[in-house]
N, C-alpha and C. Protein backbone atom coordinates (compact mmCIF):
# COMPACT_ATOMS: atom_id res chain seq x y z
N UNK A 1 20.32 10.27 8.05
CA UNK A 1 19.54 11.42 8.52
C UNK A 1 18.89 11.05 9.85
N UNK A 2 18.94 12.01 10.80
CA UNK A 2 18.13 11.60 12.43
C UNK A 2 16.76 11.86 12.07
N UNK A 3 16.41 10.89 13.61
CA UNK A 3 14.64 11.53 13.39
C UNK A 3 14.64 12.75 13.60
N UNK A 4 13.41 13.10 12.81
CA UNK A 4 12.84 14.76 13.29
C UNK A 4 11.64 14.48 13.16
N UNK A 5 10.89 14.27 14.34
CA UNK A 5 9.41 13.74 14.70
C UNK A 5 8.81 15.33 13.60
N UNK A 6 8.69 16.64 14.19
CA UNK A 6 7.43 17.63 13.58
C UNK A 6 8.20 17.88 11.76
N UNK A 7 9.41 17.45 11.71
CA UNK A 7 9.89 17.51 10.42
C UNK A 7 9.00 16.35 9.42
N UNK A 8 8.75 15.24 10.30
CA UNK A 8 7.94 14.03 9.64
C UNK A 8 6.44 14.58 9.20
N UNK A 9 5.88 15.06 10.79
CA UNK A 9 4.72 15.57 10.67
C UNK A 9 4.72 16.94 9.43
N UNK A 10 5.24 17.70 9.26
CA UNK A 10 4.89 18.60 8.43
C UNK A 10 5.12 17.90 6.85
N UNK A 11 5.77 17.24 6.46
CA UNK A 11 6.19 16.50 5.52
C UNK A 11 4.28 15.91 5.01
N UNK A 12 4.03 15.41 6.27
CA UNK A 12 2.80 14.34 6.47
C UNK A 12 1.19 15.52 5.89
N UNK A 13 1.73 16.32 6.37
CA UNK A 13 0.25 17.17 6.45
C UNK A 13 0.44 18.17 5.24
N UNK A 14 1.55 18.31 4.44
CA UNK A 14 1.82 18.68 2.93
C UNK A 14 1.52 17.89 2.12
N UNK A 15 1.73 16.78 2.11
CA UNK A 15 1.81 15.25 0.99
C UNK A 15 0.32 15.35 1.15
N UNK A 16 -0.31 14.99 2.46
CA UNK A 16 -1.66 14.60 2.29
C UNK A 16 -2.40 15.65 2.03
N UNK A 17 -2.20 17.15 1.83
CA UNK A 17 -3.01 18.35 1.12
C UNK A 17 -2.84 18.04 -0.17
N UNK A 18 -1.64 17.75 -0.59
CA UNK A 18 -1.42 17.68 -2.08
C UNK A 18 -2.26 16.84 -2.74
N UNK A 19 -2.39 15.53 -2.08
CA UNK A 19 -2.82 14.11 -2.76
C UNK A 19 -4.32 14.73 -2.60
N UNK A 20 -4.97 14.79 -1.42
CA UNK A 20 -6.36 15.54 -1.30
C UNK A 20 -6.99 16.84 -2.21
N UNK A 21 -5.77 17.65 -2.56
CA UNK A 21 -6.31 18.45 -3.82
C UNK A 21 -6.27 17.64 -5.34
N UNK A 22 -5.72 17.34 -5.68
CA UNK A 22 -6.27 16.30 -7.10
C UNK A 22 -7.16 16.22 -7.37
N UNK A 23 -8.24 16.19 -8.47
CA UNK A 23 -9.88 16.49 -8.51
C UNK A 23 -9.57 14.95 -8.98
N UNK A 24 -11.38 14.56 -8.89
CA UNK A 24 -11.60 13.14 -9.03
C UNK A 24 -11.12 12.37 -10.31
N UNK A 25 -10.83 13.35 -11.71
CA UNK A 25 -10.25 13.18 -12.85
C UNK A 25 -8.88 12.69 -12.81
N UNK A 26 -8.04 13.48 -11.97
CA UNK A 26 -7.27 13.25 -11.79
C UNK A 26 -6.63 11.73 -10.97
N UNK A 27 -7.68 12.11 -10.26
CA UNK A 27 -7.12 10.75 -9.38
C UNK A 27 -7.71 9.77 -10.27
N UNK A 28 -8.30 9.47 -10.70
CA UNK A 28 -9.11 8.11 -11.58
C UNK A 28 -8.46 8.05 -12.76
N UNK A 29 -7.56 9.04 -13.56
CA UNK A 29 -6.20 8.53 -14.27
C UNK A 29 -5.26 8.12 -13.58
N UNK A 30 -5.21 8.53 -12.32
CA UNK A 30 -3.07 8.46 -11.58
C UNK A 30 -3.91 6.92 -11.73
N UNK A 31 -4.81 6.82 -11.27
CA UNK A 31 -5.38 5.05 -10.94
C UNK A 31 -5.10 3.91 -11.96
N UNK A 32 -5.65 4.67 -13.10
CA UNK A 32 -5.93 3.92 -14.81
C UNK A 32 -4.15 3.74 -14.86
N UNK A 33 -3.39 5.12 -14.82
CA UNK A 33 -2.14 4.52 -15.14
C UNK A 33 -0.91 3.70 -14.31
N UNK A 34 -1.60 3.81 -12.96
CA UNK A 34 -0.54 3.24 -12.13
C UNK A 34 -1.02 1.12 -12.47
N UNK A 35 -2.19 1.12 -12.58
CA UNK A 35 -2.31 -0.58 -13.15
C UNK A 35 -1.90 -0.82 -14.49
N UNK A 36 -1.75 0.01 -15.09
CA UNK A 36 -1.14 0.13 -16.08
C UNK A 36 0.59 -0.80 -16.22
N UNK A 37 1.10 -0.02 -15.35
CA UNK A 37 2.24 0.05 -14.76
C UNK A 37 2.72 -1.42 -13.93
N UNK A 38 1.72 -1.44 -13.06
CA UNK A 38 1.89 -2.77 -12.11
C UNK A 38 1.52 -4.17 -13.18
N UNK A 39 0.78 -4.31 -14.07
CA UNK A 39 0.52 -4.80 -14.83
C UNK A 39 1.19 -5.54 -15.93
N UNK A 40 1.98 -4.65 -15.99
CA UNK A 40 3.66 -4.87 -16.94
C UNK A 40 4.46 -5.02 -16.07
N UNK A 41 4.37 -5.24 -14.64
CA UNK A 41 5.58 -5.61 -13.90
C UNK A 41 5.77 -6.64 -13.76
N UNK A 42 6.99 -7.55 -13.74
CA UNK A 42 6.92 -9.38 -13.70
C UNK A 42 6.84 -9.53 -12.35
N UNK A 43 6.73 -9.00 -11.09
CA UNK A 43 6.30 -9.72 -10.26
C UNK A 43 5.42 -9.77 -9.98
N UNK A 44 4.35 -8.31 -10.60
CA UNK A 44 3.11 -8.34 -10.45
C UNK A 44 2.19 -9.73 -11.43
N UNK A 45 2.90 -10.09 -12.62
CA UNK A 45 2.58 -10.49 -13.43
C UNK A 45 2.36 -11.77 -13.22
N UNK A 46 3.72 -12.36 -12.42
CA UNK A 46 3.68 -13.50 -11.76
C UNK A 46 3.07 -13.77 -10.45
N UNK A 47 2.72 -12.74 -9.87
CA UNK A 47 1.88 -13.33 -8.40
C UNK A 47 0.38 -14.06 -8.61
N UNK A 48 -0.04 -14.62 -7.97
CA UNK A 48 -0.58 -15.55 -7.67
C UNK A 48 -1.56 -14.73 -6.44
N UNK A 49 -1.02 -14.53 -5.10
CA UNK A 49 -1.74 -13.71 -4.31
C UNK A 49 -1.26 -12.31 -3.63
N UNK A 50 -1.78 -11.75 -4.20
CA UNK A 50 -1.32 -9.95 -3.91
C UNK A 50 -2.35 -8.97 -3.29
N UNK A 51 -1.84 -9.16 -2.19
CA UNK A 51 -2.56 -7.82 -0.87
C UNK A 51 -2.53 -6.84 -1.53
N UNK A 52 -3.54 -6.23 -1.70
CA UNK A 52 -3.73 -4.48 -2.10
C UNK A 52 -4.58 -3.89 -0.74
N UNK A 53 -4.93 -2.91 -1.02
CA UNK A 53 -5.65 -1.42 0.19
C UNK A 53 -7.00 -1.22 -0.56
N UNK A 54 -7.95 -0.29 0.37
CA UNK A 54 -8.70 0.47 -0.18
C UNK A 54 -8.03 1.75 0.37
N UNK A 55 -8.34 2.59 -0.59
CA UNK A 55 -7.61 4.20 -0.35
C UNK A 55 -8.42 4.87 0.39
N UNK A 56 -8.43 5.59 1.09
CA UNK A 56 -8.90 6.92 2.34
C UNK A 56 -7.48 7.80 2.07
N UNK A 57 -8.13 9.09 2.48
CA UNK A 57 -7.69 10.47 2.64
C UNK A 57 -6.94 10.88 1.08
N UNK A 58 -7.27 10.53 -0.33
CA UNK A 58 -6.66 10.76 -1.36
C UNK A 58 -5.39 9.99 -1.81
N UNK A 59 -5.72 8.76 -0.92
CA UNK A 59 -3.93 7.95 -1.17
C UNK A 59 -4.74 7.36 -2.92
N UNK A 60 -4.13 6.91 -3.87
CA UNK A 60 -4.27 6.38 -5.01
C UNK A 60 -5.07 5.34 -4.68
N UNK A 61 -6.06 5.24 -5.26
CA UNK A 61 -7.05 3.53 -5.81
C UNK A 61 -6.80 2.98 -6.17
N UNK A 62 -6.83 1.88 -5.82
CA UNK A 62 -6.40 0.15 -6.48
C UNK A 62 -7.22 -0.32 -7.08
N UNK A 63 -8.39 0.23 -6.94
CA UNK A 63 -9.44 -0.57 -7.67
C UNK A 63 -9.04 -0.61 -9.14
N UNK A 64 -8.82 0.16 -10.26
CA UNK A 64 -8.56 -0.42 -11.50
C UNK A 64 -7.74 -1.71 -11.63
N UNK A 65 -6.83 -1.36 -10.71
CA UNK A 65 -5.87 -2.59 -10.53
C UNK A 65 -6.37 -3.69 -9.82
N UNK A 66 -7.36 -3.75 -9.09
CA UNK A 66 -7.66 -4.78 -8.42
C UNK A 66 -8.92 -5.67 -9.51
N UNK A 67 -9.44 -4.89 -10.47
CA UNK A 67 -10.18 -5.31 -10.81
C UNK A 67 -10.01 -5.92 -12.56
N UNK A 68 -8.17 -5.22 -13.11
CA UNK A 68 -7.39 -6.46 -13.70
C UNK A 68 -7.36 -7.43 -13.32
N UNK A 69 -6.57 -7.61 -12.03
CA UNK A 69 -5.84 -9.27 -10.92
C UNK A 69 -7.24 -9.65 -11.32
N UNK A 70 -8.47 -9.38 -11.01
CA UNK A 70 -9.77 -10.47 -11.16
C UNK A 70 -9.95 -10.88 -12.17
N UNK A 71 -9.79 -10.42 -13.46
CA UNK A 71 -9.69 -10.53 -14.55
C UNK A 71 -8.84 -11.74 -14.96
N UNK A 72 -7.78 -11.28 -14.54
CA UNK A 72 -6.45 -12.45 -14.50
C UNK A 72 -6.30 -13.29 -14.17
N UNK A 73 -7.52 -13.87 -13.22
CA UNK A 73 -7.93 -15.06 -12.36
C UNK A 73 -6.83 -14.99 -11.14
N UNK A 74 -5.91 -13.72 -10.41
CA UNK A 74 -4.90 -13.71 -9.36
C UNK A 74 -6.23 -13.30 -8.53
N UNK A 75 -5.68 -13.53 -7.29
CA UNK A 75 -6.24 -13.42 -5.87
C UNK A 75 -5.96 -12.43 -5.27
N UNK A 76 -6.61 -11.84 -4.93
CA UNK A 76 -6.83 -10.04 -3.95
C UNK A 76 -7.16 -10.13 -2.62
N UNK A 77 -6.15 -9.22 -2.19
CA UNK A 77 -6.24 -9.65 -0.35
C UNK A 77 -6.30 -7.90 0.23
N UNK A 78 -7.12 -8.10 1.13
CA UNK A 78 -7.49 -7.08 1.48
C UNK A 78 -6.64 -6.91 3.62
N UNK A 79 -6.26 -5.94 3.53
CA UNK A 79 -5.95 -5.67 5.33
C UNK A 79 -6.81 -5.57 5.83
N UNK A 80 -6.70 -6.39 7.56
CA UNK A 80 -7.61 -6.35 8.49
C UNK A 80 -6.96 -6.16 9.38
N UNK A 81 -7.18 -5.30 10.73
CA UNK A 81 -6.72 -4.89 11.59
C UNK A 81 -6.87 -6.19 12.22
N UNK A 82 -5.94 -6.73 13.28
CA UNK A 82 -5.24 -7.92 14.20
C UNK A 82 -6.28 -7.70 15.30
N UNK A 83 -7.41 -8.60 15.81
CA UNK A 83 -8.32 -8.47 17.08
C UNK A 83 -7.37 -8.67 17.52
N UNK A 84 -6.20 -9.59 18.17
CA UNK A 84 -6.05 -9.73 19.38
C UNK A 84 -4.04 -9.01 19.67
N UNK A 85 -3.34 -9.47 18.30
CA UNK A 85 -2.20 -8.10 17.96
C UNK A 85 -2.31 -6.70 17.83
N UNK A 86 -1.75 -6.04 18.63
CA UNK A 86 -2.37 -4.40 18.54
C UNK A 86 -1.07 -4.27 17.62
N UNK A 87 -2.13 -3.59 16.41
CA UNK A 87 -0.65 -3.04 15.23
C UNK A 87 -0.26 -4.05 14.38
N UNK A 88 -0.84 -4.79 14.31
CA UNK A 88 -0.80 -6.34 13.42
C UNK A 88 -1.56 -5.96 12.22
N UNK A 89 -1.75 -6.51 11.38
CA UNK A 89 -2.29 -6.99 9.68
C UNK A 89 -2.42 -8.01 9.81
N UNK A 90 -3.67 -8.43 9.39
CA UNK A 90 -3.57 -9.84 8.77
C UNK A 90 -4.35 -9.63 7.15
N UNK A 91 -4.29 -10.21 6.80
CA UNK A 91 -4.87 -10.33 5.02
C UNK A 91 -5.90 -11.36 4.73
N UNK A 92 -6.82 -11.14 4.34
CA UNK A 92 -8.17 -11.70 4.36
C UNK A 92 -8.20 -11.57 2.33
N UNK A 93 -8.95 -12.79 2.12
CA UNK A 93 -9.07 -12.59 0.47
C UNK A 93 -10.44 -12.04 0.28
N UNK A 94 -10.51 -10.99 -0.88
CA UNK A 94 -11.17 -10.57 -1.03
C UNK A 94 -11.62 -10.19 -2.82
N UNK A 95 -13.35 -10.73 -2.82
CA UNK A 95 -13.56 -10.58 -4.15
C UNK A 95 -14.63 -9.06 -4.35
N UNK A 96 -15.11 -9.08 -5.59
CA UNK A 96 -16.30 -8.10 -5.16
C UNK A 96 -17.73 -8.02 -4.41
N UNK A 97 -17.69 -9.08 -4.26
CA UNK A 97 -19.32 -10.09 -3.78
C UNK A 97 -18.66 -10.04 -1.86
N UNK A 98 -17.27 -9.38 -1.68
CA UNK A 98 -17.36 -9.60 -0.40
C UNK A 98 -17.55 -8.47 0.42
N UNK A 99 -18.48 -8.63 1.76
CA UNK A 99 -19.12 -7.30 2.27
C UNK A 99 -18.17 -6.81 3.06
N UNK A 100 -18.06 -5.30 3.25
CA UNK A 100 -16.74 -4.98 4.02
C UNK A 100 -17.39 -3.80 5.07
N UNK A 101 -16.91 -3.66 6.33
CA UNK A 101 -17.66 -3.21 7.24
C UNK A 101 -16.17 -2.00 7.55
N UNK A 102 -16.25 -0.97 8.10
CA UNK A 102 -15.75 0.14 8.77
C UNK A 102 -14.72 -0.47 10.18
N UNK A 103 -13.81 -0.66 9.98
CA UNK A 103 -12.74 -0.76 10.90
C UNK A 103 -13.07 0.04 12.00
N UNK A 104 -12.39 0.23 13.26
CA UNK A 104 -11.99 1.03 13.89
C UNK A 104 -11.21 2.41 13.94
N UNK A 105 -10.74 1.76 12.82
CA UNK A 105 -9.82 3.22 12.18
C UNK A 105 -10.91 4.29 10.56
N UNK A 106 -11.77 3.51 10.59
CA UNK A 106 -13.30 4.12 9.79
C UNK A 106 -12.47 3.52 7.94
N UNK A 107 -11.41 2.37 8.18
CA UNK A 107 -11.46 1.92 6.71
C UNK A 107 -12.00 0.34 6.73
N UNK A 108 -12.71 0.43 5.65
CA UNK A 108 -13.60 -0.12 5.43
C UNK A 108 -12.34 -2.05 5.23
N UNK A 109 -12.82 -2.92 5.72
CA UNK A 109 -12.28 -4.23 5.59
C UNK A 109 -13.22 -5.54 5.52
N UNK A 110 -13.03 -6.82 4.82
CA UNK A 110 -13.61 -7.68 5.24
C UNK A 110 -13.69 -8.28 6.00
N UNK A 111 -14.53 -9.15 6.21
CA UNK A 111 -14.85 -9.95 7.26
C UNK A 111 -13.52 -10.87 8.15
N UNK A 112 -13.40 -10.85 9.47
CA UNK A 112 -12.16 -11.81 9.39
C UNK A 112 -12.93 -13.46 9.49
N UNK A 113 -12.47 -14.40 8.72
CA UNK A 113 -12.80 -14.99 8.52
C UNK A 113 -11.12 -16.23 7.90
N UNK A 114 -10.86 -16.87 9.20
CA UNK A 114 -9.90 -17.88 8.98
C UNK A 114 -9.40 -18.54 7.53
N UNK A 115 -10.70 -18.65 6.97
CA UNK A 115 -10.90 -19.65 5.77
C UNK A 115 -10.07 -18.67 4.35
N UNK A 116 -9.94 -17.74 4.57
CA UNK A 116 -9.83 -16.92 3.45
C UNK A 116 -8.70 -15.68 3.56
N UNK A 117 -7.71 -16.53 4.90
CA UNK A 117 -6.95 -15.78 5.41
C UNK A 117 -5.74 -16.07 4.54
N UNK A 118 -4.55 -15.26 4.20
CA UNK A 118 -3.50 -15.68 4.05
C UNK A 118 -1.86 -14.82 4.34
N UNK A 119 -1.17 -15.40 4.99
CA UNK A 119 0.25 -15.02 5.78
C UNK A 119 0.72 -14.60 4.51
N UNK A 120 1.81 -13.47 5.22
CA UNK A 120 2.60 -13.27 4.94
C UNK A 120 3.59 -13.97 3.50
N UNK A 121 3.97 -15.12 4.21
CA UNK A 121 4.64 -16.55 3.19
C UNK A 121 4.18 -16.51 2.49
N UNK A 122 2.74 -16.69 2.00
CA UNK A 122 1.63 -17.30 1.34
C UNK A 122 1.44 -15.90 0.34
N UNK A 123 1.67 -14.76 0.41
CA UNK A 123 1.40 -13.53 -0.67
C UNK A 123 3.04 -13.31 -1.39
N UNK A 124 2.52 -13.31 -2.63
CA UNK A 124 3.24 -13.53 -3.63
C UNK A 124 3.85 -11.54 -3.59
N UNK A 125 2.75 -10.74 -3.71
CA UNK A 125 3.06 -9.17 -3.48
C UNK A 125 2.35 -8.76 -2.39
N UNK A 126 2.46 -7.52 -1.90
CA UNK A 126 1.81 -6.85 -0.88
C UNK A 126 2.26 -5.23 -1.53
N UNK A 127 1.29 -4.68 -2.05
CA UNK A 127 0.62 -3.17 -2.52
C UNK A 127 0.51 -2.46 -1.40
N UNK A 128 1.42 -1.98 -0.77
CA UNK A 128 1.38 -0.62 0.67
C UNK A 128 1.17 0.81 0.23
N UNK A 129 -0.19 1.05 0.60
CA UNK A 129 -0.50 2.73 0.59
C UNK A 129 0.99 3.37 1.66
N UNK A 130 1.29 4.87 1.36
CA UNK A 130 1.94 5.51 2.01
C UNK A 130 2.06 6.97 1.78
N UNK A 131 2.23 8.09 2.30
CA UNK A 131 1.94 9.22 2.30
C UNK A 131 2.66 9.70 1.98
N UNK A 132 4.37 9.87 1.95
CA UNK A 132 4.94 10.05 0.77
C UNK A 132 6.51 9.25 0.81
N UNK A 133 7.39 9.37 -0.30
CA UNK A 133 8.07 8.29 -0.57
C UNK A 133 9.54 9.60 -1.09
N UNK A 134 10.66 8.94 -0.66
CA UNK A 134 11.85 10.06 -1.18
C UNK A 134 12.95 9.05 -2.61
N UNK A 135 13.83 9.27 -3.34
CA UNK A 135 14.90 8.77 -4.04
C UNK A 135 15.18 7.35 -3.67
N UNK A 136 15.37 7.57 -2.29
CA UNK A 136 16.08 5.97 -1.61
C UNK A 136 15.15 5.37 -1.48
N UNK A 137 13.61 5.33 -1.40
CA UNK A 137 13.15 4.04 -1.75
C UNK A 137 12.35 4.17 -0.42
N UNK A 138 12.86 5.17 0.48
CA UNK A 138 12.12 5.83 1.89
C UNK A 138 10.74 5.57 1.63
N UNK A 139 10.00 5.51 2.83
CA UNK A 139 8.27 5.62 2.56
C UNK A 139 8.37 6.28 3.90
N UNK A 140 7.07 7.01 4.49
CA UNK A 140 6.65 7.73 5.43
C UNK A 140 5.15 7.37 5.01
N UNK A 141 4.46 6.72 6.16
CA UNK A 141 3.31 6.07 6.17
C UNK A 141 2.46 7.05 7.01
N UNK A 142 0.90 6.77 7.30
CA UNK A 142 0.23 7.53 7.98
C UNK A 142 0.86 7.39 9.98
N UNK A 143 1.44 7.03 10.50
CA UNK A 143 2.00 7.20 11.11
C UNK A 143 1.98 5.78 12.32
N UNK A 144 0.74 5.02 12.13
CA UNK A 144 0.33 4.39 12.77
C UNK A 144 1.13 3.46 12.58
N UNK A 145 2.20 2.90 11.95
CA UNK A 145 3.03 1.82 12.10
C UNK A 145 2.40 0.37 11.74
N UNK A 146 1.61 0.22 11.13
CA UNK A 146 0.97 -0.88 10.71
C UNK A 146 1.79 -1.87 9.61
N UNK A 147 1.99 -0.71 8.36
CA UNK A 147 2.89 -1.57 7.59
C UNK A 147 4.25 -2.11 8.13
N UNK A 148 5.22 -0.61 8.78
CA UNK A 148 6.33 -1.10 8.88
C UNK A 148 6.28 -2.33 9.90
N UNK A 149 5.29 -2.70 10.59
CA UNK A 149 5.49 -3.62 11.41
C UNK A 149 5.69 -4.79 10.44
N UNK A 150 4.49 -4.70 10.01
CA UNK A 150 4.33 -5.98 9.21
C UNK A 150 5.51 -5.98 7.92
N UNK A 151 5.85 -4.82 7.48
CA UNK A 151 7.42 -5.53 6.47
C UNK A 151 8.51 -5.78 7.79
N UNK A 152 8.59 -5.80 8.84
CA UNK A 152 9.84 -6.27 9.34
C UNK A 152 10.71 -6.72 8.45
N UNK A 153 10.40 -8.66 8.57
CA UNK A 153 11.31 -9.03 7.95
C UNK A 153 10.68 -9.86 6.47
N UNK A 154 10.46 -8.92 5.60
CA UNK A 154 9.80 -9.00 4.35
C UNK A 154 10.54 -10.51 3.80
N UNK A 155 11.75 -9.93 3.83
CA UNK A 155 12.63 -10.75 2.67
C UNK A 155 12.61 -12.38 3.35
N UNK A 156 12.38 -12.15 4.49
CA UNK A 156 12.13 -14.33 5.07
C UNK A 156 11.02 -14.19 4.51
N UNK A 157 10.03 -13.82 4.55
CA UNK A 157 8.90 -14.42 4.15
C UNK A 157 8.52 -14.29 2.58
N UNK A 158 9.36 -13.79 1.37
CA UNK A 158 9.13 -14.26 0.29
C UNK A 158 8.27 -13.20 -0.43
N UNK A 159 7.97 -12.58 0.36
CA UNK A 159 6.82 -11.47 -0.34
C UNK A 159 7.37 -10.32 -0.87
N UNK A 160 7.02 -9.50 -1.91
CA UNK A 160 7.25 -8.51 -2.44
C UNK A 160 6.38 -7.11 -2.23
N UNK A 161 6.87 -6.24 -1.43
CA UNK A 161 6.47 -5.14 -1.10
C UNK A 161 6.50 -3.95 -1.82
N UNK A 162 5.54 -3.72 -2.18
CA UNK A 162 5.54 -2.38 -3.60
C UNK A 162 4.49 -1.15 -3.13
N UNK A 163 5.38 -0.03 -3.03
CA UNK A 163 4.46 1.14 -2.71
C UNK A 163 3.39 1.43 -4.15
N UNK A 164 2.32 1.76 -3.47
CA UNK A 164 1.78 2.74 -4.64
C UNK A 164 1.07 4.56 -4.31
N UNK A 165 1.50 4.90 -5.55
CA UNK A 165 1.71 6.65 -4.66
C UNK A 165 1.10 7.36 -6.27
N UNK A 166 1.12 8.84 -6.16
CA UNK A 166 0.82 9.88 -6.96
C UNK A 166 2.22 10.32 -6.58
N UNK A 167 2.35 10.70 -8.13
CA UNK A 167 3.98 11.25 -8.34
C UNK A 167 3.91 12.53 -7.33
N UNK A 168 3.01 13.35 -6.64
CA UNK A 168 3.46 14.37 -5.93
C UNK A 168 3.38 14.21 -4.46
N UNK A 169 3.85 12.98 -4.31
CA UNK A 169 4.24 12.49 -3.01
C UNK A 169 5.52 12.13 -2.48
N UNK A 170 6.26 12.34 -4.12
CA UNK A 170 7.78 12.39 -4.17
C UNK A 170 8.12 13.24 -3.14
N UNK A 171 9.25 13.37 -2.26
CA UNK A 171 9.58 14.17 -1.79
C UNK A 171 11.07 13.79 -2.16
N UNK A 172 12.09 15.24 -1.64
CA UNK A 172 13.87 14.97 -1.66
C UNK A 172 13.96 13.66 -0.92
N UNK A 173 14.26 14.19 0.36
CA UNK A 173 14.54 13.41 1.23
C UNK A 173 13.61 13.45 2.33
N UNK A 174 13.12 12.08 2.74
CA UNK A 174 12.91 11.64 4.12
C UNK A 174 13.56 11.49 5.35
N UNK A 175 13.01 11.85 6.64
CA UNK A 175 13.92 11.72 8.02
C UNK A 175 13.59 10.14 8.29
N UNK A 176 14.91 10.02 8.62
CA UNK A 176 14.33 8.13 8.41
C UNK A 176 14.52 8.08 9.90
N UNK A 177 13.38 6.87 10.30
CA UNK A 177 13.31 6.87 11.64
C UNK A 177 13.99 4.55 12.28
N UNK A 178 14.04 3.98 12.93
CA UNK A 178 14.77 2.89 12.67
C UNK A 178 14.26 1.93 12.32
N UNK A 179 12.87 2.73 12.79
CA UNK A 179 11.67 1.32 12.12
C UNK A 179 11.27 1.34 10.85
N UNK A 180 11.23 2.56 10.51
CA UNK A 180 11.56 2.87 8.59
C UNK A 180 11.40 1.33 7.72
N UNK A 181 10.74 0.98 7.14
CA UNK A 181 11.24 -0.30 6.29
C UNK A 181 11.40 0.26 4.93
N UNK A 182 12.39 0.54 4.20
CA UNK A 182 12.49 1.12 2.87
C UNK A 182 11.94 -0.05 1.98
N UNK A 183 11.26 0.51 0.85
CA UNK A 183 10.52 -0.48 -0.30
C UNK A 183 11.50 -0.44 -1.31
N UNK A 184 11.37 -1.98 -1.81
CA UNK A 184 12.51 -2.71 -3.66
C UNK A 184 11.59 -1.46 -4.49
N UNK A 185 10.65 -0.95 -4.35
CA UNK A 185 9.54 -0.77 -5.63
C UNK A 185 8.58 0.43 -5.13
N UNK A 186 8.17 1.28 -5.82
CA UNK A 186 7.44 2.28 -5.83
C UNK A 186 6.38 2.36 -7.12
N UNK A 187 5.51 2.61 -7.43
CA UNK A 187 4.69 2.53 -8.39
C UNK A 187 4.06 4.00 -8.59
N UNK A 188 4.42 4.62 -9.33
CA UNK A 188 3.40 5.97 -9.31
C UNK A 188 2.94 6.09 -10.82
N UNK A 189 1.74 6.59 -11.58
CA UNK A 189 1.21 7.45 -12.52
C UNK A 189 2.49 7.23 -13.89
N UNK A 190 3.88 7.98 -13.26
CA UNK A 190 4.64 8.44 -14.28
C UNK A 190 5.45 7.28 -14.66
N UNK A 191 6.01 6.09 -13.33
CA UNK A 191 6.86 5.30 -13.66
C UNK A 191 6.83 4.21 -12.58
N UNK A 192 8.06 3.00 -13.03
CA UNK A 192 8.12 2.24 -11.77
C UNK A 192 9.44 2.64 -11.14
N UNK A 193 9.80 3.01 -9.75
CA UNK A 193 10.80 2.93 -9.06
C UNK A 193 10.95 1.91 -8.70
N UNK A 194 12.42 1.72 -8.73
CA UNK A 194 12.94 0.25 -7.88
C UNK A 194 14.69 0.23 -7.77
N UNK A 195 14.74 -0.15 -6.35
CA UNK A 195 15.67 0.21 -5.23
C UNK A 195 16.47 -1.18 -5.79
């Protein structure tokens, strides 16, 4: 399928009405059952250190899930925008005791702080918010290119990339664009996808 830049955008500004109408009930089950889900997954099961998000604009919460992994004694890594890479990630660990300040982009991150940093190599999963997701495993992100940068080349570095979504973010099909990084794994409410 070619790009279709306002085909993306309208796609973008449907998904995110949808996810934004959900009342707070709603979203605080899709939440309860999507850790549910990740929970029983063996790679989730087996990681060791797994990047998750905090959610803005109605994307799904990790927090139930983030606050199993603590439970579990696994390690939680939070995104920080790159000071000196424009469009970079880096992953900072993060517990509840850690203070998190308003990005530039107004989402909230921790501190960057070397000591508590960890690559790519070094994360066992990486949990990518995305705005909506098609059959093939497609994702369509908020547009800013952050993730797909950073999955480039997922598979050298060992890490496992797993969307997490509200089942009405499904769409048919996505216009795939070349920077597109399609995800092994999707996680929503109803089930696990995997490519």
């Amino acid at each position: 399928m070619s790009l279709n830049l306002p085909e993306r955008q309208d796609i973008r500004l449907r998904v995110r009405q949808l996810r934004r109408a959900l009342t707070p009930e709603q979203q605080q089950l899709a939440a309860i059952q999507v850790a549910e889900h990740a929970l029983k997954f063996s790679p989730v099961q087996q990681a060791r250190k797994i990047a998750l998000f905090l959610s803005v604009d109605g994307e799904l919460n990790p927090h139930p899930l983030m606050a199993k992994l603590w439970q579990h004694e696994q390690e939680v890594y939070l995104p920080v925008l790159h000071p000196f890479a424009k469009g970079q990630l880096l992953f900072i660990r993060y517990d509840a005791a850690t203070p998190l300040t308003p990005n530039r982009l107004a989402i909230p991150e921790p501190p960057l702080d070397i000591r508590h940093l960890a690559t790519l190599n070094e994360l066992d999963v990486l949990m990518v918010p995305l705005v909506a997701f098609d059959s093939q495993g497609q994702r369509l992100g908020m547009g800013g290119g952050f993730y797909d940068r950073t999955l480039q080349n997922w598979q050298q570095h060992g890490v496992l990339p797993i969307g997490l979504a509200h089942d009405c973010q499904r769409v048919e099909a996505l216009p795939v664009a070349e920077w597109d990084i399609p995800l092994p794994a999707i996680i929503t409410p109803s089930k696990i996808w995997q490519w």
